[in-house]
Protein backbone atom coordinates (compact mmCIF):
# COMPACT_ATOMS: atom_id res chain seq x y z
CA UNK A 1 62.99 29.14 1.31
CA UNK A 2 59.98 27.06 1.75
CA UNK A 3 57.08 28.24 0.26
CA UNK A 4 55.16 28.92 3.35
CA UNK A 5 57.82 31.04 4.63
CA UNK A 6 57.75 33.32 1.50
CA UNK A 7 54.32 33.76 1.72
CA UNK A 8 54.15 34.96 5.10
CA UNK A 9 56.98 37.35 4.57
CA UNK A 10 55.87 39.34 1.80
CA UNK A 11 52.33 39.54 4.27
CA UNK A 12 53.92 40.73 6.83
CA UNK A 13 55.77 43.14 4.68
CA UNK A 14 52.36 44.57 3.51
CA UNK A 15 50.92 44.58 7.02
CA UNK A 16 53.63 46.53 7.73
CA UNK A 17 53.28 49.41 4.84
CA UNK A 18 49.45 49.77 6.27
CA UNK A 19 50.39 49.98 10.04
CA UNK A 20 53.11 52.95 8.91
CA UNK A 21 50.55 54.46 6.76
CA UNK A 22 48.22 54.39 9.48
CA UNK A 23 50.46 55.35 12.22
CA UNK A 24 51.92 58.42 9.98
CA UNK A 25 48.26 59.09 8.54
CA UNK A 26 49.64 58.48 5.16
CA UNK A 27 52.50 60.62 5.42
CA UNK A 28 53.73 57.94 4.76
CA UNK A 29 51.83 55.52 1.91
CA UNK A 30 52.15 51.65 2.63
CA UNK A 31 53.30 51.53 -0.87
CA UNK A 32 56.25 53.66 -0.16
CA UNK A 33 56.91 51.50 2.99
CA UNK A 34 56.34 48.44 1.47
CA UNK A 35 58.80 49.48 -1.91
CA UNK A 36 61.48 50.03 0.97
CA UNK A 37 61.14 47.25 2.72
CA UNK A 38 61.65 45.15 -0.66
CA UNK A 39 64.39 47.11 -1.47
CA UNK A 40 66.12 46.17 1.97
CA UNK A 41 64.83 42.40 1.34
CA UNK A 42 66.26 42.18 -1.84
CA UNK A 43 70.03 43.64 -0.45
CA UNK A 44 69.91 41.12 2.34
CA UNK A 45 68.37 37.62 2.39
CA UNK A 46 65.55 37.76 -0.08
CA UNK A 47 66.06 34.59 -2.74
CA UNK A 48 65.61 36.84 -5.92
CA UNK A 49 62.37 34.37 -6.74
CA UNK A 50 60.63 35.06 -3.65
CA UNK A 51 57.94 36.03 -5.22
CA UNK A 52 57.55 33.53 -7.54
CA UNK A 53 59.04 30.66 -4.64
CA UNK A 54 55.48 32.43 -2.50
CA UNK A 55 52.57 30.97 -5.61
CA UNK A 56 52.42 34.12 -7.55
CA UNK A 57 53.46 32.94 -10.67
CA UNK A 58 52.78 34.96 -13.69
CA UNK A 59 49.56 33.55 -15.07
CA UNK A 60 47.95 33.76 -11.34
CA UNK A 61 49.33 37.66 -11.51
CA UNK A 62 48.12 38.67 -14.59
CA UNK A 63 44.40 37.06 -13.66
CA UNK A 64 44.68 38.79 -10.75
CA UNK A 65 45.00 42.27 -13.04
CA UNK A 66 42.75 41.43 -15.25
CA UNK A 67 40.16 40.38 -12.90
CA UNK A 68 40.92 43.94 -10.66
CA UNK A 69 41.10 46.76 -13.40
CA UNK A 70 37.36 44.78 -14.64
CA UNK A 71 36.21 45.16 -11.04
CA UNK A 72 37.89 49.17 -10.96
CA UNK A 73 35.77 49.79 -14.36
CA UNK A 74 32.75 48.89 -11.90
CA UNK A 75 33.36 51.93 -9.72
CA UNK A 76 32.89 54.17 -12.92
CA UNK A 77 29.84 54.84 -14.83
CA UNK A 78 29.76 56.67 -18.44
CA UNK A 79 28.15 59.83 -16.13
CA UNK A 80 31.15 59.92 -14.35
CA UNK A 81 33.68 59.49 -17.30
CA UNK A 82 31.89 62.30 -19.01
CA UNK A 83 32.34 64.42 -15.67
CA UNK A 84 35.92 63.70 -15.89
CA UNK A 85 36.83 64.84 -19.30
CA UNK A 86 38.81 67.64 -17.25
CA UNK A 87 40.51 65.05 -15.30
CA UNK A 88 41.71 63.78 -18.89
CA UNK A 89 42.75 66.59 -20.13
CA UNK A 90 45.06 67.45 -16.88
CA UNK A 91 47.13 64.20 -16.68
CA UNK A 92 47.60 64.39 -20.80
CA UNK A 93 49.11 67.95 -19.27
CA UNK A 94 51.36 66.86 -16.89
CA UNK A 95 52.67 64.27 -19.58
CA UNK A 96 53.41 67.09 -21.67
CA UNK A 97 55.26 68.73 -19.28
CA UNK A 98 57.51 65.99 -18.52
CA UNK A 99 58.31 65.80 -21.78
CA UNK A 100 58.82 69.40 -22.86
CA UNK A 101 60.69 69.85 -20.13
CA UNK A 102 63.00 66.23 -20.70
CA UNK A 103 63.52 67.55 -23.84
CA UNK A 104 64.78 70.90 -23.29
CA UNK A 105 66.66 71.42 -20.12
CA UNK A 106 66.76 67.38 -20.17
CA UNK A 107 69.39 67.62 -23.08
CA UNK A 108 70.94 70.19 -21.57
CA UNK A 109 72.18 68.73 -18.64
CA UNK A 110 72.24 64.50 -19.74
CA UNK A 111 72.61 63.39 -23.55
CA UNK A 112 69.91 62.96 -25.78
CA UNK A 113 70.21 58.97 -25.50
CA UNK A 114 68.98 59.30 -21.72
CA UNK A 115 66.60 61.10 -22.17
CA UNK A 116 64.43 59.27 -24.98
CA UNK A 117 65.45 56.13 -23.21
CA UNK A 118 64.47 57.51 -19.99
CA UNK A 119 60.92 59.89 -21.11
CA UNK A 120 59.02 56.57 -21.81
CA UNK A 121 59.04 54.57 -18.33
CA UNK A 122 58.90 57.85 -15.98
CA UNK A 123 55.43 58.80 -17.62
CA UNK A 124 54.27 54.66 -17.40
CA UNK A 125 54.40 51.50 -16.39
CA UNK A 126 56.26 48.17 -17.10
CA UNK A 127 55.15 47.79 -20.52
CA UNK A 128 56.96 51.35 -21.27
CA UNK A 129 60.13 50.27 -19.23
CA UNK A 130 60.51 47.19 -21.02
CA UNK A 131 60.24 48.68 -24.11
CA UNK A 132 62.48 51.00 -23.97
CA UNK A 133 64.92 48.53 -22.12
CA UNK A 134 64.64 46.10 -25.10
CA UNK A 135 65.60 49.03 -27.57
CA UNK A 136 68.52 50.36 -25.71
CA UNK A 137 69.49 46.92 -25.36
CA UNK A 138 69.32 46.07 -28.88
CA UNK A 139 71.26 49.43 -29.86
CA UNK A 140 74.21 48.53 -27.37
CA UNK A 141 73.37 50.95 -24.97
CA UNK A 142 73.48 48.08 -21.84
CA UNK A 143 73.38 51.24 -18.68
CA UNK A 144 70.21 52.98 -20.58
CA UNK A 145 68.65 49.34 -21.08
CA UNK A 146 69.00 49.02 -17.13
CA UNK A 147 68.54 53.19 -16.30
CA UNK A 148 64.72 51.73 -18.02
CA UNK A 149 64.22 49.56 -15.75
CA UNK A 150 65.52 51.51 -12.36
CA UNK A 151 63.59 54.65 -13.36
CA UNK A 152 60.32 52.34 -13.32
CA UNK A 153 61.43 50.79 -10.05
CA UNK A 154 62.45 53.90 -8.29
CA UNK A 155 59.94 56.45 -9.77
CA UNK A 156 57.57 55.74 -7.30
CA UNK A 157 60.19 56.89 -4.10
CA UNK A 158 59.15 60.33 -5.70
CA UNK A 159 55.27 59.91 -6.74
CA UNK A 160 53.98 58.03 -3.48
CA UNK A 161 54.76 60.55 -0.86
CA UNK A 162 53.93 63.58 -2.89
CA UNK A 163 50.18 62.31 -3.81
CA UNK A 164 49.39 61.29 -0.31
CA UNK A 165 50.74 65.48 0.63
CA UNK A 166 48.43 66.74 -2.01
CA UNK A 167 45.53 64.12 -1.93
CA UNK A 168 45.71 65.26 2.06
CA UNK A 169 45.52 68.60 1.43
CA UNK A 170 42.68 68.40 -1.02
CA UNK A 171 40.46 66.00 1.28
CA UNK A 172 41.19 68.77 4.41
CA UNK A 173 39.68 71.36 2.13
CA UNK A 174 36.83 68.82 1.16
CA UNK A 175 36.27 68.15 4.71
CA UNK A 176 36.53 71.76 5.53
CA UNK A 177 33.63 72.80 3.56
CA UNK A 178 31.74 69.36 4.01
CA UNK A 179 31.45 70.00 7.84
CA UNK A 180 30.57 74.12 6.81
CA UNK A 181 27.50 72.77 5.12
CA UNK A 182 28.93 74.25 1.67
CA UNK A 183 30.48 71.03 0.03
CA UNK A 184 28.48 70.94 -3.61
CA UNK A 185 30.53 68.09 -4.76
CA UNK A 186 29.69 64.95 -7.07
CA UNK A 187 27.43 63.23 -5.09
CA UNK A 188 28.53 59.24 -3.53
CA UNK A 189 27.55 56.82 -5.47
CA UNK A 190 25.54 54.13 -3.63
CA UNK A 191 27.35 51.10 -2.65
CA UNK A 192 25.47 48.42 -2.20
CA UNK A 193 28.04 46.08 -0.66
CA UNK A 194 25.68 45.11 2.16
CA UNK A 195 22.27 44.26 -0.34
CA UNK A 196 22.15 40.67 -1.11
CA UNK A 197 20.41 41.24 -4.63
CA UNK A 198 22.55 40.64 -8.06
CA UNK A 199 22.38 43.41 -10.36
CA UNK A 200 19.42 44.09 -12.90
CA UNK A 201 19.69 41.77 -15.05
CA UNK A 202 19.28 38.96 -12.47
CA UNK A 203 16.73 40.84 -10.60
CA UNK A 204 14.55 37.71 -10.35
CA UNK A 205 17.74 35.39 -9.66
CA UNK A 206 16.56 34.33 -6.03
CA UNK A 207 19.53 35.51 -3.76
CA UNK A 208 20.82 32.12 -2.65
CA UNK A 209 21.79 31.64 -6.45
CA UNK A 210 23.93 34.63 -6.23
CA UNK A 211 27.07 33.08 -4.73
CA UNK A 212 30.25 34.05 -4.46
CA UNK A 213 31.15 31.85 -7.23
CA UNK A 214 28.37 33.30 -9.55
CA UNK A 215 30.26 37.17 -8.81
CA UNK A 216 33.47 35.42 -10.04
CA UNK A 217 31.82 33.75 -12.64
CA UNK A 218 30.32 37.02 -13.79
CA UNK A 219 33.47 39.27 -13.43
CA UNK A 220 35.60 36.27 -15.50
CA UNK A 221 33.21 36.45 -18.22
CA UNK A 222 33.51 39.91 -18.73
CA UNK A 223 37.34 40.28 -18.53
CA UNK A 224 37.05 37.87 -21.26
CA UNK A 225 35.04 39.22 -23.38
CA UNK A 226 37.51 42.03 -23.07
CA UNK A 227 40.68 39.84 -23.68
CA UNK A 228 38.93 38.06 -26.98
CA UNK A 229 38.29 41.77 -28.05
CA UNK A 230 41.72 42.85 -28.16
CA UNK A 231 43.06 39.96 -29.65
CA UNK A 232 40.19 39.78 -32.33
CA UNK A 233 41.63 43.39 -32.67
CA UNK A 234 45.12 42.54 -33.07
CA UNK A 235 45.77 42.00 -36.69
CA UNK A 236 44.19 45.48 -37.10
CA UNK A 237 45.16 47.83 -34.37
CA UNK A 238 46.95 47.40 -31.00
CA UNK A 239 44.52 47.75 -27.67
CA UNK A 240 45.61 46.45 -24.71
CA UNK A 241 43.40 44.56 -23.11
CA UNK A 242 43.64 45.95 -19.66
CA UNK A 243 42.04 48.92 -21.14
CA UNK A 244 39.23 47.00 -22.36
CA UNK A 245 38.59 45.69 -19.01
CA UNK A 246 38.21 49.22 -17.58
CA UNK A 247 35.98 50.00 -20.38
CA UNK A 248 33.86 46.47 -20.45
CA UNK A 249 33.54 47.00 -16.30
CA UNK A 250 31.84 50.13 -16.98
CA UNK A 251 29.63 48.58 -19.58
CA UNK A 252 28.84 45.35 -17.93
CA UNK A 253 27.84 47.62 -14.52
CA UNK A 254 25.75 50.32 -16.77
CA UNK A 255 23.63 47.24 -18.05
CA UNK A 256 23.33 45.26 -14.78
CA UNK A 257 25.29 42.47 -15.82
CA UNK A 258 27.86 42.99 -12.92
CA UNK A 259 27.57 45.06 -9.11
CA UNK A 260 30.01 47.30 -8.06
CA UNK A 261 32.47 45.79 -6.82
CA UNK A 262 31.90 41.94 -7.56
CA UNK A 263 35.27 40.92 -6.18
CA UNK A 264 34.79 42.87 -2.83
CA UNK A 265 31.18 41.34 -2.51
CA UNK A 266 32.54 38.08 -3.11
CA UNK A 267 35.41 38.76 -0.52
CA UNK A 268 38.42 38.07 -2.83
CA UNK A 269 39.31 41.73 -3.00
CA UNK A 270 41.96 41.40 -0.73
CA UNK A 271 44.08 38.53 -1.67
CA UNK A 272 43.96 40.14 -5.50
CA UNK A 273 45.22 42.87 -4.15
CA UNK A 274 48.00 41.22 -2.81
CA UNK A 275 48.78 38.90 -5.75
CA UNK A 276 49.03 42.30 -7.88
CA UNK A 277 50.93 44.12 -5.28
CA UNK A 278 53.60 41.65 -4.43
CA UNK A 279 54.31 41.22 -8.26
CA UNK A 280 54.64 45.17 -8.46
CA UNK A 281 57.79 45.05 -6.03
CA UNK A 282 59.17 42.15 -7.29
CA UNK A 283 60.52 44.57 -9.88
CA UNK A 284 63.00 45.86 -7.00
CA UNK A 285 64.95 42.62 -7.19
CA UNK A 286 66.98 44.90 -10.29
CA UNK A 287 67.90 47.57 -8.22
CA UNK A 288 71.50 46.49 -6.69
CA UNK A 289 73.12 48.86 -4.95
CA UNK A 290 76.03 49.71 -7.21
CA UNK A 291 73.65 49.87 -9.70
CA UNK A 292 71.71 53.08 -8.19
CA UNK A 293 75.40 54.30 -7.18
CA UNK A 294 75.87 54.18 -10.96
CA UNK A 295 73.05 55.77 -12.53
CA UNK A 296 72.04 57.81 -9.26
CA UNK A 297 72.83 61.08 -11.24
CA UNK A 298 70.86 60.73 -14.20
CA UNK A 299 67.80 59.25 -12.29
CA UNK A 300 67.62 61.71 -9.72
CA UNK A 301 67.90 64.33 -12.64
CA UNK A 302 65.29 62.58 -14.64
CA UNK A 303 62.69 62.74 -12.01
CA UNK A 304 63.80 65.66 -10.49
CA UNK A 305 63.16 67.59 -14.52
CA UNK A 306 60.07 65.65 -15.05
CA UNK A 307 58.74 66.33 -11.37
CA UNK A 308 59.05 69.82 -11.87
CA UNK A 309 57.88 69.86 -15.83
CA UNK A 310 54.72 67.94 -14.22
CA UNK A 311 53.72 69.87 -11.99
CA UNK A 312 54.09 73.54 -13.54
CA UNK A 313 52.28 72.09 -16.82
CA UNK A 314 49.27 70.96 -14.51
CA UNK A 315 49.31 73.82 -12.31
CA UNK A 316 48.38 76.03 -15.64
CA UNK A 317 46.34 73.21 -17.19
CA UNK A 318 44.31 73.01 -13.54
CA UNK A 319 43.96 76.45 -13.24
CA UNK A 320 42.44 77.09 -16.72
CA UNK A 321 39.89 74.46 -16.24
CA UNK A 322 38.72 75.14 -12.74
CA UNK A 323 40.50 72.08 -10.67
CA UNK A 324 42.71 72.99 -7.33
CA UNK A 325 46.36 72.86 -7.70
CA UNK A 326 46.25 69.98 -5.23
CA UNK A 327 44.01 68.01 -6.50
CA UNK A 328 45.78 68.38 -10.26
CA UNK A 329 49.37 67.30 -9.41
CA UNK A 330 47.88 64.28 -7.52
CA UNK A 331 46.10 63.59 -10.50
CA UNK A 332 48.94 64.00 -12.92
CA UNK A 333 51.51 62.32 -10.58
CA UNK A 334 49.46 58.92 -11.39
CA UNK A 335 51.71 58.38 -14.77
CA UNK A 336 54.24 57.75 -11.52
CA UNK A 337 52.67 54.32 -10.59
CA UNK A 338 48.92 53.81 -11.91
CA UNK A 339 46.92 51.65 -10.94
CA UNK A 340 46.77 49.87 -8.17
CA UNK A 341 48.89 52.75 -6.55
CA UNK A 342 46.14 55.54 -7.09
CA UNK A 343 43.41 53.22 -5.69
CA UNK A 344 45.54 52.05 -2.79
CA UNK A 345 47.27 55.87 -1.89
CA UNK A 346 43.65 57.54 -2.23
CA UNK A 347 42.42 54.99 0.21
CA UNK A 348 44.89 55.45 2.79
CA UNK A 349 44.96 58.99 2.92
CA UNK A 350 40.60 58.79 3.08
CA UNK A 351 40.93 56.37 6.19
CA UNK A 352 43.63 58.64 7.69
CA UNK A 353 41.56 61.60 7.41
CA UNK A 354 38.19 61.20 8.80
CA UNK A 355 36.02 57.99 10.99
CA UNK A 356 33.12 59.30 9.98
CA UNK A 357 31.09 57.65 7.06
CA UNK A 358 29.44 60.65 5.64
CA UNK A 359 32.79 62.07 5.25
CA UNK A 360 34.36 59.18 3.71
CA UNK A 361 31.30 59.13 1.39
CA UNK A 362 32.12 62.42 0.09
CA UNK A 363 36.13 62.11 0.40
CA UNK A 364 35.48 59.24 -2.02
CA UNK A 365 33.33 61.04 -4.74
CA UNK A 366 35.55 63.75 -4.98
CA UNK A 367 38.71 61.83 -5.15
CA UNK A 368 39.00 58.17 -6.51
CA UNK A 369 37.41 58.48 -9.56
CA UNK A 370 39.74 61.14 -11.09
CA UNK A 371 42.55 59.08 -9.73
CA UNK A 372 41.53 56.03 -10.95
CA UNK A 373 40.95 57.79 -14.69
CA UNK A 374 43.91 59.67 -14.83
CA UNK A 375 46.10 56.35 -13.64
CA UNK A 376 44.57 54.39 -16.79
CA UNK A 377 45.25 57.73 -19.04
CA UNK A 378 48.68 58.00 -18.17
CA UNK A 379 50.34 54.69 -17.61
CA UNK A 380 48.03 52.28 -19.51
CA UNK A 381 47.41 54.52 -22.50
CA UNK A 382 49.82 57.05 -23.31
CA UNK A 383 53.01 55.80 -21.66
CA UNK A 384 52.60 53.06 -24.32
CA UNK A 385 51.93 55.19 -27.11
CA UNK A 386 54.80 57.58 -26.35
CA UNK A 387 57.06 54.40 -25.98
CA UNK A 388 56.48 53.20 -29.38
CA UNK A 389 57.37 56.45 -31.23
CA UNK A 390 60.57 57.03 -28.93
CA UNK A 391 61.80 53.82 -29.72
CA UNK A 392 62.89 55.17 -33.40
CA UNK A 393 64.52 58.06 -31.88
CA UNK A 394 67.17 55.82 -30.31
CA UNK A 395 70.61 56.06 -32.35
């Protein structure tokens, strides 16, 4: 497939999510759309390197993350990372559930194998499914090794339509009370994508200087100061680096060293996204079909158990600490996908809800920034934590 070609089919692929979303007003996320329309791709005529046969090769992809989660730590501030301490404390919640649940009626119903192979990827990401996958593989157990992967690759089906519901139904009661004149929410932070003047520190940088290339420059340096951290860091203690980013973003925009939002200011947003997004479903390409056929029972159970251990463990947790029941399984259901999901679902269903600025403003506020920490809690943090104590539990 020429390379072209490639390119303009895994566009058109995303286009497509977005119109659905759109047309469905998220009942339907774009990343749901999109996973299925991979999925079909994949069982059909996709070449299994698409992906890589498009450009986006792994050291383009993993700039591409790097560069994004540095420009998400700009939408944060240490005010609003205090405020969300509740936020925190939710997601760790719905973890907990999944796995008290996994581990009780879990074993009851699939053997213990499964499920410590299993609890690992469904509360994470790839680093979690892989692994797990390694360690099953290593022990002989080749079906868990690939139930690792699938459960990664198919967790989503579950987690993307079930935010957008309660994201929805959170932003209509938002909206509600915003258009009653009784909405006392966190207030919108300014966005100053439209103001032409870099950020504090080069106040007196005369705005022709402060080109697109100078943004990139900026946002590079600080992703690497955050890389060169973690692997100073190494010897002593494992951090991953794309936490660092999130944490140097917020740094680097508390000091005025970076905007918010350098990569949308220096209109490369966009094509990150889609470097990062197109690498996320190139992870279907495992999912044959007599593959799901195979381990369709114990995934469906797995999710199905977790789903349910979720979402009674933040109900509680939510309740107790003053957050809607809504807005705490959306926020728990993160350790689903993470990041970009949560920025990308929460986006869709604020477009899909309301035209009118104000509203969008507020809608926002209210919701992206505990989406945005709870994704980094769950699937960057713990998932790899929990991961690395399961793996001795294997035998």
């Amino acid at each position: 497939m020429p390379q072209l070609l490639a390119f303009s089919i895994l566009a058109l692929i995303l286009w497509i999510g977005d119109v659905v979303s759109t047309r469905t007003r998220s009942w339907l996320p774009s990343v749901f759309v999109c996973a299925i329309l991979f999925l079909v791709g994949y069982w059909t005529f996709f070449p299994e390197d698409i992906v890589q046969v498009a450009g986006f090769q792994t050291p383009i992809v993993f700039l591409a993350m790097y560069l994004l989660i540095t420009n998400m730590g700009t939408l944060l501030s240490f005010a609003e990372l205090a405020r969300q301490w509740r936020t925190v404390v939710v997601a760790l919640a719905g973890i907990g559930g999944i796995v008290a649940l996994l581990f009780t009626l879990g074993v009851m119903l699939l053997d213990w194998q499964t499920v410590v192979v299993a609890t690992p990827p469904l509360v994470g990401g790839v680093v979690a499914s892989l692994i797990m996958s390694q360690a099953a593989a290593d022990a002989g157990l080749q079906a868990l090794s690939v139930l690792a992967i699938l459960i990664y690759v198919m967790q989503g089906f579950a987690g993307y339509p079930l935010t957008a519901i309660m994201l929805k139904r959170e932003g209509r009661r938002v909206l509600d009370l915003h258009r009653a004149g009784r909405w006392q929410g966190a207030a919108p932070v300014a966005d100053s994508a439209d103001a032409p003047m870099p950020p504090r520190l080069f106040a007196r940088l005369p705005a022709a200087y402060d080109t697109v290339y100078f943004k990139m420059l900026r946002l590079g340096v600080v992703a690497f100061a955050a890389w060169g951290l973690s692997e100073l860091a190494a010897p002593v203690v494992t951090i991953s680096p794309f936490v660092l980013c999130l944490v140097f973003g917020v740094i680097a925009t508390s000091v005025g060293f970076l905007e918010r939002e350098p990569l949308r200011k220096a209109n490369a947003f966009g094509f990150t996204v889609l470097v990062l997004m197109v690498f996320i479903f190139d992870g279907l390409k495992r999912a044959t079909p007599e593959m799901l056929g195979q381990l369709a029972v114990p995934l469906v159970t797995i999710i199905a158990i977790g789903l349910v251990g979720m979402y009674i463990a933040s109900w509680i947790v939510g309740r107790l600490l003053g957050i809607t029941p809504a807005m705490a399984f959306a926020c728990s259901l993160t350790a689903l996908y993470g990041f970009p999901a949560d920025y990308i679902i929460t986006k869709d269903v604020i477009d899909t809800l309301t035209d009118d600025a104000a509203e969008r403003e507020a809608l926002t506020a209210h919701l992206l920034p505990p989406m945005l920490v709870a994704g980094f809690v769950t699937v960057t943090m713990v998932s790899v934590v929990l991961a690395g104590l399961f793996v001795g539990l294997i035998g």
